[in-house]
Protein backbone atom coordinates (compact mmCIF):
# COMPACT_ATOMS: atom_id res chain seq x y z
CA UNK A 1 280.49 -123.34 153.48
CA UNK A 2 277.86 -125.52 152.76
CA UNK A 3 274.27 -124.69 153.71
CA UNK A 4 275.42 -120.83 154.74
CA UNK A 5 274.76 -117.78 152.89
CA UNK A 6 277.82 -114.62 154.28
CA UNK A 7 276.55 -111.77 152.46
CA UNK A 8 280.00 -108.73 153.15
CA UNK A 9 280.11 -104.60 152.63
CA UNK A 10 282.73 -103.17 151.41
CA UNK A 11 284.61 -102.39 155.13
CA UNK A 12 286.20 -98.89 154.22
CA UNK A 13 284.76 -97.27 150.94
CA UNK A 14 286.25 -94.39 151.26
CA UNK A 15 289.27 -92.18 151.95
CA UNK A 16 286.89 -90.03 154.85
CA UNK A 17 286.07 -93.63 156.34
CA UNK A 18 289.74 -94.89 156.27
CA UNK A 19 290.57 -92.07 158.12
CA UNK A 20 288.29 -92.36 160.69
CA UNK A 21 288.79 -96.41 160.49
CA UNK A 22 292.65 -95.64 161.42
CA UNK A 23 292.04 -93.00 164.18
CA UNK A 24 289.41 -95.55 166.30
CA UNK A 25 291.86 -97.93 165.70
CA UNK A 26 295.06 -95.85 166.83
CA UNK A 27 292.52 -94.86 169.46
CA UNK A 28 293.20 -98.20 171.46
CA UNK A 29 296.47 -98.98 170.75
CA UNK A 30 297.21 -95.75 172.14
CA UNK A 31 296.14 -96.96 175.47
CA UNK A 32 298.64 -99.74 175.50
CA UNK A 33 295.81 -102.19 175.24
CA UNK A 34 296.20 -104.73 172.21
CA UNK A 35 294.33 -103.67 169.55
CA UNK A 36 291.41 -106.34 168.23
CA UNK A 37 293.49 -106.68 164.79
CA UNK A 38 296.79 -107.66 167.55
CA UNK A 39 294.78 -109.83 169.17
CA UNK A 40 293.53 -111.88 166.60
CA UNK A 41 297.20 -112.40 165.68
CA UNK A 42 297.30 -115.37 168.46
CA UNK A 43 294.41 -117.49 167.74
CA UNK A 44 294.83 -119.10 171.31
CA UNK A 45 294.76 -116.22 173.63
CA UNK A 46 298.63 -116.96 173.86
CA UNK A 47 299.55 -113.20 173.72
CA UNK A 48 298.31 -112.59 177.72
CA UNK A 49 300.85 -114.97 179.11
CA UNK A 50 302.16 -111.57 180.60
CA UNK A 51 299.19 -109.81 180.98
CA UNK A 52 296.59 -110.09 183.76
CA UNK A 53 293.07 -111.61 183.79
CA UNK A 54 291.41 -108.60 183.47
CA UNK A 55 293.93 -106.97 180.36
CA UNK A 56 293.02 -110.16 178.88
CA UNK A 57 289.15 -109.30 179.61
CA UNK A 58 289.24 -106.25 178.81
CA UNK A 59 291.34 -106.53 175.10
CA UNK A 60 288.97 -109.14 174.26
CA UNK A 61 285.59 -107.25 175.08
CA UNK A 62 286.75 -104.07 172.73
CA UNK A 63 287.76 -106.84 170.19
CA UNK A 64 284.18 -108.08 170.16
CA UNK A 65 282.42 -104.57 170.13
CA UNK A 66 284.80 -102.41 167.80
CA UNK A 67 283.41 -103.46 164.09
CA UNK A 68 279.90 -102.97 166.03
CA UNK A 69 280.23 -99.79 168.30
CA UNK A 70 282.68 -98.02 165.19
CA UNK A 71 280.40 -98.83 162.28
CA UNK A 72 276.52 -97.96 164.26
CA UNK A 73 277.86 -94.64 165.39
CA UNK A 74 279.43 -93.76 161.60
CA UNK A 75 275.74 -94.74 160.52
CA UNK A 76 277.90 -97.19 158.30
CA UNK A 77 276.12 -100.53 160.21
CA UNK A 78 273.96 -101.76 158.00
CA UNK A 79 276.75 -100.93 155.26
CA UNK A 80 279.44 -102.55 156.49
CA UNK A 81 277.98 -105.73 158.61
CA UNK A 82 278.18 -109.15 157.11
CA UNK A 83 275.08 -111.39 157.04
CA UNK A 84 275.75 -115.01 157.71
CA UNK A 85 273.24 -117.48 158.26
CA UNK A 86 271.47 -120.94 156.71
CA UNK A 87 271.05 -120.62 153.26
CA UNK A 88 267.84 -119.01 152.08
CA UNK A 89 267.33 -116.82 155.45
CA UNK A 90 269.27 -113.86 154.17
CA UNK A 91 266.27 -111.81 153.70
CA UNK A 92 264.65 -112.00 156.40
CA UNK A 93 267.87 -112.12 159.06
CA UNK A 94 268.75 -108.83 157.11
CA UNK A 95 265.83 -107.47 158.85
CA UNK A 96 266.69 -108.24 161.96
CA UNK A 97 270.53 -109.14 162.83
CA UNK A 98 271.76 -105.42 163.30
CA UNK A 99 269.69 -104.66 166.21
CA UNK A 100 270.67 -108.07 167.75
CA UNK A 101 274.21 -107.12 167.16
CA UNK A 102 273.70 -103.78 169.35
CA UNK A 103 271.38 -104.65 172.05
CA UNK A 104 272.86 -108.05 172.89
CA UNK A 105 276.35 -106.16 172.65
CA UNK A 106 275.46 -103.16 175.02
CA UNK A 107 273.58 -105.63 177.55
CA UNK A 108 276.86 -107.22 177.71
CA UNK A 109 278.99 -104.30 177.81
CA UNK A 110 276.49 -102.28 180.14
CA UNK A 111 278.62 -102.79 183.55
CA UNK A 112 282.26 -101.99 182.64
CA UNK A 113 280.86 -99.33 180.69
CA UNK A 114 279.47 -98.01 184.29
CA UNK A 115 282.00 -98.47 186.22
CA UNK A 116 282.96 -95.46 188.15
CA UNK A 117 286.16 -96.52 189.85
CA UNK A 118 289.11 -97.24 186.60
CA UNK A 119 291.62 -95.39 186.45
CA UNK A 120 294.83 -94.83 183.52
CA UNK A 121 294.35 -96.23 180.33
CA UNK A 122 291.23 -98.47 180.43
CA UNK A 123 289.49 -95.76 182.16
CA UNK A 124 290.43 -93.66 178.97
CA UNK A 125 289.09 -96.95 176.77
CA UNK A 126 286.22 -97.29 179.09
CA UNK A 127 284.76 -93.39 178.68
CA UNK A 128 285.61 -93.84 174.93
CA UNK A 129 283.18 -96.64 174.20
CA UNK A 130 280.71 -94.65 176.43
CA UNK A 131 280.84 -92.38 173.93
CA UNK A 132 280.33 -94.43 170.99
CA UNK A 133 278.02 -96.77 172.93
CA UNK A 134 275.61 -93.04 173.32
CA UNK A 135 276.40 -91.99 169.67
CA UNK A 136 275.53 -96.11 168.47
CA UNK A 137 272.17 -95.25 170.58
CA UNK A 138 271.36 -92.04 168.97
CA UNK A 139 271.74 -93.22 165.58
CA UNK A 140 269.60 -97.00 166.16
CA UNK A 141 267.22 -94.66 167.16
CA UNK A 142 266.57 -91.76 165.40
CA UNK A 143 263.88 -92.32 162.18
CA UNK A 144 266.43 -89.99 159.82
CA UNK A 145 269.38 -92.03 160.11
CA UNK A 146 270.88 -94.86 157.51
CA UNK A 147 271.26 -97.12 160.57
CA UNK A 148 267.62 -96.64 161.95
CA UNK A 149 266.57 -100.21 163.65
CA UNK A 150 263.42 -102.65 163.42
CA UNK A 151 261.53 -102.76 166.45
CA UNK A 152 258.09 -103.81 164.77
CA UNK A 153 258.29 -106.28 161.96
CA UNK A 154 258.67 -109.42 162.22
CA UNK A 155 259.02 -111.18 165.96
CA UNK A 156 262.42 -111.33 166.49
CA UNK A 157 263.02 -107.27 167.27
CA UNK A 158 261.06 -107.49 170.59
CA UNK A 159 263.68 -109.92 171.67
CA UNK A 160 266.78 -107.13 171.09
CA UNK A 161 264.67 -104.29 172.03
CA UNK A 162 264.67 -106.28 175.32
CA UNK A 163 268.24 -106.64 175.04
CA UNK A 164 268.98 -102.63 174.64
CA UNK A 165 266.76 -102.44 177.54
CA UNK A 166 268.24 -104.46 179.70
CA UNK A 167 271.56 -102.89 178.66
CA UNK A 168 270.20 -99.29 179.96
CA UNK A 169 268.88 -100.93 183.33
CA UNK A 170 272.73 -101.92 184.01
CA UNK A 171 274.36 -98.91 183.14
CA UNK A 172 271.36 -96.08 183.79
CA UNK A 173 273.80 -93.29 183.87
CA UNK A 174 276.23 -93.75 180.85
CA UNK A 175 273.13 -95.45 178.45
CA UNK A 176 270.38 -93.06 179.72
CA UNK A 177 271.12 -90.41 181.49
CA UNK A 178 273.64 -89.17 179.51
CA UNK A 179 271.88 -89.17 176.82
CA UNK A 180 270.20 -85.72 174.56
CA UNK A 181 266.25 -84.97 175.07
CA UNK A 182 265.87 -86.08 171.33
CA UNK A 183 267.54 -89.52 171.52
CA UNK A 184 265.56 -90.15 174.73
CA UNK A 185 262.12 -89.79 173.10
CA UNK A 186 263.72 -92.15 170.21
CA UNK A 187 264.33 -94.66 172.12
CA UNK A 188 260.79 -94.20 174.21
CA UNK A 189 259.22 -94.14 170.98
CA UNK A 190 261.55 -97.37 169.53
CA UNK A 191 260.30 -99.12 172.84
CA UNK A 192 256.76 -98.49 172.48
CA UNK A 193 256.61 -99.36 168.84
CA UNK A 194 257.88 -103.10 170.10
CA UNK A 195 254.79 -103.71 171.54
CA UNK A 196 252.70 -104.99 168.08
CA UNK A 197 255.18 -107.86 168.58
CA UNK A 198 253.19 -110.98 170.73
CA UNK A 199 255.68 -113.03 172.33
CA UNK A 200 255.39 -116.98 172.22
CA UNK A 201 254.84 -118.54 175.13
CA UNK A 202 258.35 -119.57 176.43
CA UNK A 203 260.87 -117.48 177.95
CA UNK A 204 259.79 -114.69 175.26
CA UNK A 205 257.20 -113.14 177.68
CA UNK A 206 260.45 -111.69 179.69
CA UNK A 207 261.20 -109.82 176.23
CA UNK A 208 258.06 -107.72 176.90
CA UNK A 209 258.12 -107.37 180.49
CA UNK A 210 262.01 -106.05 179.94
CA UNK A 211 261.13 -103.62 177.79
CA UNK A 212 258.24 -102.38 180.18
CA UNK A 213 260.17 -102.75 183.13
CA UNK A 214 262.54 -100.19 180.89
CA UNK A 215 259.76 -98.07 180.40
CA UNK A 216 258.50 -97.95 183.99
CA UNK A 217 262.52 -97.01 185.10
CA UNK A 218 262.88 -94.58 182.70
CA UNK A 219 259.86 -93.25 181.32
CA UNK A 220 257.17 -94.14 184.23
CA UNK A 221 255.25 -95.80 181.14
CA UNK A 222 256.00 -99.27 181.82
CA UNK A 223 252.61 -101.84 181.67
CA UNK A 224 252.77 -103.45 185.19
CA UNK A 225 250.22 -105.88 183.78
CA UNK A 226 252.62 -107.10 181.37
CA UNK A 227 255.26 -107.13 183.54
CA UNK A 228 254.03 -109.05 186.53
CA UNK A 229 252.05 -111.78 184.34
CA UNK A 230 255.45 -112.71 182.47
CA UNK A 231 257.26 -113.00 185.92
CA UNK A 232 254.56 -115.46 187.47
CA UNK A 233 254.06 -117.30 184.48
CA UNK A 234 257.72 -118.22 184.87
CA UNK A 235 257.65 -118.87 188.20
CA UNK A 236 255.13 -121.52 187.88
CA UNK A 237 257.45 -123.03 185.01
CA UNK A 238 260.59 -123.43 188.11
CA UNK A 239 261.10 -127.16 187.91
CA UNK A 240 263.08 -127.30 190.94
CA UNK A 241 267.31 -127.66 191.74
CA UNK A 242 268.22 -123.85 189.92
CA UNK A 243 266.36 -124.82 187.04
CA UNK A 244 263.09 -123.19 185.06
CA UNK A 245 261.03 -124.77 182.25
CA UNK A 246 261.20 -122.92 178.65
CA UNK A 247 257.33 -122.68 178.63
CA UNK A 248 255.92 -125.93 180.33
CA UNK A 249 258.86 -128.35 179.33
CA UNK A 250 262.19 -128.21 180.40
CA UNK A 251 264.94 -128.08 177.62
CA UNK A 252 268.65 -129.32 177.71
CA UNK A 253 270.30 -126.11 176.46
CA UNK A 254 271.84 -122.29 177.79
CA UNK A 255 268.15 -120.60 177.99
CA UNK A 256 268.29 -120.34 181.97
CA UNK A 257 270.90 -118.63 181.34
CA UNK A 258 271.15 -116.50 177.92
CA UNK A 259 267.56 -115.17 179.02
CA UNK A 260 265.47 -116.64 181.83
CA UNK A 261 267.49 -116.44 185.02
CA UNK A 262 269.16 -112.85 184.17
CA UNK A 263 265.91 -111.47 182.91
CA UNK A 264 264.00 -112.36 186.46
CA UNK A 265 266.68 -111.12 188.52
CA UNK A 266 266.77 -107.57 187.07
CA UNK A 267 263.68 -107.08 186.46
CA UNK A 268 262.48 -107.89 189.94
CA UNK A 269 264.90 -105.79 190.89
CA UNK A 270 264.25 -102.73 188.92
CA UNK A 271 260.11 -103.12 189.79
CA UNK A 272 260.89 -103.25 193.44
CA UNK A 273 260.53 -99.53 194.16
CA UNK A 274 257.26 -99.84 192.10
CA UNK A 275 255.85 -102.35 193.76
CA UNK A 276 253.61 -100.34 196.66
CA UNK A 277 251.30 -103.22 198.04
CA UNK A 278 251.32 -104.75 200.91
CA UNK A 279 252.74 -108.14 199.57
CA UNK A 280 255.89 -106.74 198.34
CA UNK A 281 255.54 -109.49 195.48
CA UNK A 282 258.60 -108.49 194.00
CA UNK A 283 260.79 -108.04 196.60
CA UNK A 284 260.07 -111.26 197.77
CA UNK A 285 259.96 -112.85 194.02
CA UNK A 286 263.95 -111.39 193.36
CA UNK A 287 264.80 -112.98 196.50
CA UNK A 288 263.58 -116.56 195.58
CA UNK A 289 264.56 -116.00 191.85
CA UNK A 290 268.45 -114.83 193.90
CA UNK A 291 268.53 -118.45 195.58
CA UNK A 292 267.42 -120.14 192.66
CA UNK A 293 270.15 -118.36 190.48
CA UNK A 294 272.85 -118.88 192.77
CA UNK A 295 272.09 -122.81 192.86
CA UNK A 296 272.21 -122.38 188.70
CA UNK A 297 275.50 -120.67 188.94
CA UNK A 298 276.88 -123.31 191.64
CA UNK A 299 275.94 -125.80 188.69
CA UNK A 300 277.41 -123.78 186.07
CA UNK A 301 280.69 -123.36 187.22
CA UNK A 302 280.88 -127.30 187.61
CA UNK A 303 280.17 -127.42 183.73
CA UNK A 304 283.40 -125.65 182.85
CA UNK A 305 285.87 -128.82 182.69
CA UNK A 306 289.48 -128.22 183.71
CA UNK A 307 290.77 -126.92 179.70
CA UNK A 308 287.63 -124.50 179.55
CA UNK A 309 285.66 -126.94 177.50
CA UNK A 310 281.84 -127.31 178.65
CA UNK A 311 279.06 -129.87 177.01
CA UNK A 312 277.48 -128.40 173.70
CA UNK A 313 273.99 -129.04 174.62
CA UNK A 314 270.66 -127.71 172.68
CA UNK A 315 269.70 -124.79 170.88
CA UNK A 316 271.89 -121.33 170.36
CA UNK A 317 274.98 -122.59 171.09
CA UNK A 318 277.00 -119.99 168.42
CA UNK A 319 276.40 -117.71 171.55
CA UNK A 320 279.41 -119.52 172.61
CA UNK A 321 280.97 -118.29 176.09
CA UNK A 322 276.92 -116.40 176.85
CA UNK A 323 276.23 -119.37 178.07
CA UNK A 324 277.35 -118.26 180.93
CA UNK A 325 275.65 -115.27 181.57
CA UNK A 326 274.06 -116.03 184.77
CA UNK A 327 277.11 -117.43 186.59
CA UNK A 328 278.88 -113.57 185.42
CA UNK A 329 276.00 -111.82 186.61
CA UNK A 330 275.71 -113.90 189.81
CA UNK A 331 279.37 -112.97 190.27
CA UNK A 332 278.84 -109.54 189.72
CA UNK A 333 276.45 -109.76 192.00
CA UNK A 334 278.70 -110.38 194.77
CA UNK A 335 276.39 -113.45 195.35
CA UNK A 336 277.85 -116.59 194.75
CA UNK A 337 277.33 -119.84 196.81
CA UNK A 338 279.31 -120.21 200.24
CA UNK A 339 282.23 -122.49 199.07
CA UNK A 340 282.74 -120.88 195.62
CA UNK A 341 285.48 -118.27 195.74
CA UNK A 342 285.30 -115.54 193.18
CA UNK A 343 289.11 -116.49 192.01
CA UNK A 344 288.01 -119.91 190.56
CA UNK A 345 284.93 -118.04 188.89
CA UNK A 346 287.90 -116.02 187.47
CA UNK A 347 290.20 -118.44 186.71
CA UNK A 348 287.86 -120.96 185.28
CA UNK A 349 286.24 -118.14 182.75
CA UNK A 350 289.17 -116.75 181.47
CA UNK A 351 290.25 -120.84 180.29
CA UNK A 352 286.68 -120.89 178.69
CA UNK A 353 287.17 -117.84 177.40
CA UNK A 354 290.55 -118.16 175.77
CA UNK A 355 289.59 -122.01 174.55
CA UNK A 356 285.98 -120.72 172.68
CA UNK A 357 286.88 -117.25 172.09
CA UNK A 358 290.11 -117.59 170.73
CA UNK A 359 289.71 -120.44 168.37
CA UNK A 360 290.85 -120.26 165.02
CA UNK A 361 287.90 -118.76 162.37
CA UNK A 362 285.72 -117.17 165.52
CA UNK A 363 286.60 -114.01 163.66
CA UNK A 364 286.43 -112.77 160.55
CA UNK A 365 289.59 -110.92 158.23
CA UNK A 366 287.46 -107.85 159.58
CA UNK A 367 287.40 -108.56 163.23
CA UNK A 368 282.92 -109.99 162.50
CA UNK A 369 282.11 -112.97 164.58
CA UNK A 370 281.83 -115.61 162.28
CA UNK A 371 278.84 -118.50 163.17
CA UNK A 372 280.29 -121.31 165.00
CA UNK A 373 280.88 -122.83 168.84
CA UNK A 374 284.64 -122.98 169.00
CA UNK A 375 285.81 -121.99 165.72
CA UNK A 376 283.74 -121.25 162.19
CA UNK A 377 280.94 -124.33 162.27
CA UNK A 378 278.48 -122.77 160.39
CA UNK A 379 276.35 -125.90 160.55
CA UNK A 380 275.72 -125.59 164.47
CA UNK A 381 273.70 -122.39 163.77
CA UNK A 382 269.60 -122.62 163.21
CA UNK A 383 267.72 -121.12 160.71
CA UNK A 384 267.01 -117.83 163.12
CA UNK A 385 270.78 -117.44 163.82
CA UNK A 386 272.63 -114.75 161.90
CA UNK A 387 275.84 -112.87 162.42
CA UNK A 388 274.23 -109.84 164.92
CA UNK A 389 272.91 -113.10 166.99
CA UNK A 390 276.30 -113.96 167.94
CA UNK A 391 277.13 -111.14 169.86
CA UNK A 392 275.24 -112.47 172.53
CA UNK A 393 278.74 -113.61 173.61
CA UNK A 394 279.15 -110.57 175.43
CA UNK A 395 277.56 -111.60 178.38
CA UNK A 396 280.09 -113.69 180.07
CA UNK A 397 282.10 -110.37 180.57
CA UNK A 398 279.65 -108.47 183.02
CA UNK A 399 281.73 -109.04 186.03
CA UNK A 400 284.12 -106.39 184.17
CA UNK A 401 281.90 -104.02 186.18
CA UNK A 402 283.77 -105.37 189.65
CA UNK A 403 286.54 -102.90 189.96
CA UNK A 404 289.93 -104.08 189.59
CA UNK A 405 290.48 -104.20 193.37
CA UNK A 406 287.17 -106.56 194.23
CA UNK A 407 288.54 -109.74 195.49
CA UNK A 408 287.59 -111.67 191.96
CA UNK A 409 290.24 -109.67 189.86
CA UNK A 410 292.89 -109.29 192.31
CA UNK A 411 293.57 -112.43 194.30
CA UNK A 412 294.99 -115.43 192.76
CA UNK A 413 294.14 -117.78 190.61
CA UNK A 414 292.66 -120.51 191.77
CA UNK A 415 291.14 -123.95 190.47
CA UNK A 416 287.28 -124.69 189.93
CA UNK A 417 285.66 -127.89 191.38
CA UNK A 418 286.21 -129.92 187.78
CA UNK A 419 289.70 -129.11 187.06
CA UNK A 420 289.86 -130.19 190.97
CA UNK A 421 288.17 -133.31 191.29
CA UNK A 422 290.18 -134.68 187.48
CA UNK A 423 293.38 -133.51 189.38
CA UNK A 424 292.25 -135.88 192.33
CA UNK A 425 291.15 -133.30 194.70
CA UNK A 426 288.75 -134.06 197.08
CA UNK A 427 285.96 -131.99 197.21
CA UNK A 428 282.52 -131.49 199.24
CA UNK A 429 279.96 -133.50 197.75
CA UNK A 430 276.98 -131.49 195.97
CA UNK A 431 273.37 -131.36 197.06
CA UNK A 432 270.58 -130.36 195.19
CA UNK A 433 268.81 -127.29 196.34
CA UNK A 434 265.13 -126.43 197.99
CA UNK A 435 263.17 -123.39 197.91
């Protein structure tokens, strides 16, 4: 382990924590859902062979968020988290990596956790990590608690406080609504404070305009001016074909899609009701920043090759299967390209997601994610990647919040345009797109 620093708490330190350890745990398996430590017992995802799609989904998600969700709402967090990263960062990614671990986790989690139409035993798995998901909230929030989050030193805060905002714009009832008067002025408060942080001039202006466009939903506080500068300075960085510069250049890497593209779609979105001038900027910006996205998810689904594999191009890539964030939100969306069926968005995920997910070393003895693409490869990671960074991973699971009766869970599988055209299909040819 070369080059890495993995700084480990103690996991249970005591016999009130073991307790409460074992009755989460017995929590799922009660459900009939694998538990994460069963599912980490078959390192390639070979334990759904009789299990749907969405079992598999679903078993993997809580495996993801249960050292996270379990720990945060115990206020043992910051106790109990590992700290990998490059040698020599440890002090500062200390500083930083638990809120990334929660907001990039919840933004991820935010649709199945609002999902209003589950029924049997993931509903009862669903309205339990509500509840922890509202508790985790309270405690990242509140000044008194062990666990209390930075949202004001250093830069890389605004960037997760944009990611817990984001998480509350896709599930507004179960993140915000539900939550106590208290832990709503927290997080106001938490949002507010973000604002000392200036964001560079790349996709980082979305950070701020997320967290106002949070602010405006929820609070009526939001800074329009913030908000609307950060969504034309983008658009004038849209190089054309489903693809947006990172700043003025464009960049071979996932950042259309861990950030840009999912960022402009929601909040356009939320700002629409806002937006009272004639012009109706945002309504019309979501709609071009919809056709944009769905060309970028046409493209995306071609990347996934026919064993799940998909090119490990630039920067991030430890977010592993969040690269594909904007293809699961486009699906969620209901809006994918004519020609595309929602199956083969199914089908080819769940390969990518058994191939990267369940390689050998992605998690830790304690169920952490461990730094790596497909597997533990610390070296892949940059200096600014530490374990809470990973769980930007979550994102490729948002179409969870389709109910299990939409047409991408329940009709069959089918195969995506690579794994056709290597089996000798023939297939439409592809066109770049025009606004």
């Amino acid at each position: 382990m070369s080059g890495v620093c993995v700084f480990y708490r103690i996991a249970v330190t005591n016999t009130m924590e073991r307790r409460n350890f074992i009755k989460n745990a017995a929590g799922v398996g009660a459900l009939g859902l694998m538990t994460p430590a069963s599912l980490s017992a078959f390192p390639n995802g070979a334990e759904v062979a009789a299990e749907d799609d969405r079992t598999y989904w679903v078993n993997m998600l809580v495996k993801i968020a249960d050292p996270v969700l379990t720990n945060l709402a115990a206020s043992t967090l910051k106790k109990n988290m590992p700290v990998e990263c490059k040698e020599g960062q440890e002090a500062s990614r200390r500083q930083v990596t638990y809120l990334e671990a929660f907001g990039r986790l919840l933004s991820g989690m935010a649709p199945w956790l609002a999902s209003t139409s589950l029924t049997g035993k993931e509903e009862e798995l669903r309205k339990k990590y509500a509840t922890l998901s509202r508790t985790a909230i309270s405690k990242a929030v509140d000044p008194g608690s062990p666990d209390f989050m930075n949202f004001t030193e250093h830069a890389q805060p605004l960037v997760d406080a944009a990611f817990l905002a984001h998480a509350l714009i896709r599930a507004p009832k179960e993140l915000w609504e539900s939550l106590d008067s208290t832990t709503k002025l927290n997080l106001k408060n938490a949002f507010v404070s973000s604002r000392v942080i200036r964001p560079y001039h790349s996709n980082w202006i979305l950070f701020s305009a997320m967290v106002e466009a949070a602010l405006a939903k929820f609070y009526n506080e939001g800074d329009a001016v913030r908000i609307e500068l950060a969504v034309r300075q983008m658009e004038s960085w849209y190089k054309g074909d489903g693809v947006f510069g990172d700043g003025e250049d464009f960049h071979w890497d996932y950042y259309n899609s861990y950030v840009i593209q999912p960022f402009l779609l929601d909040i356009t979105a939320t700002m629409i009701p806002f937006d009272k001038r004639n012009d109706q900027y945002f309504q019309k910006a979501f709609d071009k920043f919809l056709k944009i996205g769905q060309r970028y998810a046409a493209i995306q689904e071609r990347l996934i090759m026919a064993d799940g594999s998909f090119p490990p191009i630039g920067r991030s890539l430890p977010y592993r299967i969040g690269a594909f964030q904007l293809l699961a939100q486009i699906t969620l969306m209901e809006k994918l390209s004519e020609g595309i069926s929602p199956a083969s968005i199914r089908s080819a995920l769940t390969t990518s997601m058994k191939k990267i997910m369940g390689a050998e070393g992605t998690f830790d003895k304690n169920g952490w994610l461990t730094i790596g693409f497909c597997g533990h490869q610390p070296a892949i990671a940059e200096g600014y990647i530490s374990t809470g960074s990973l769980y930007l991973c979550s994102m490729a699971f948002l179409p969870l919040g389709l109910p299990p009766n939409n047409s991408f869970w329940s009709t069959p599988a089918a195969d995506w345009t690579s794994k056709k055209i290597w089996n000798g299909v023939d297939v439409p040819a592809d066109h770049a797109m025009s606004l």
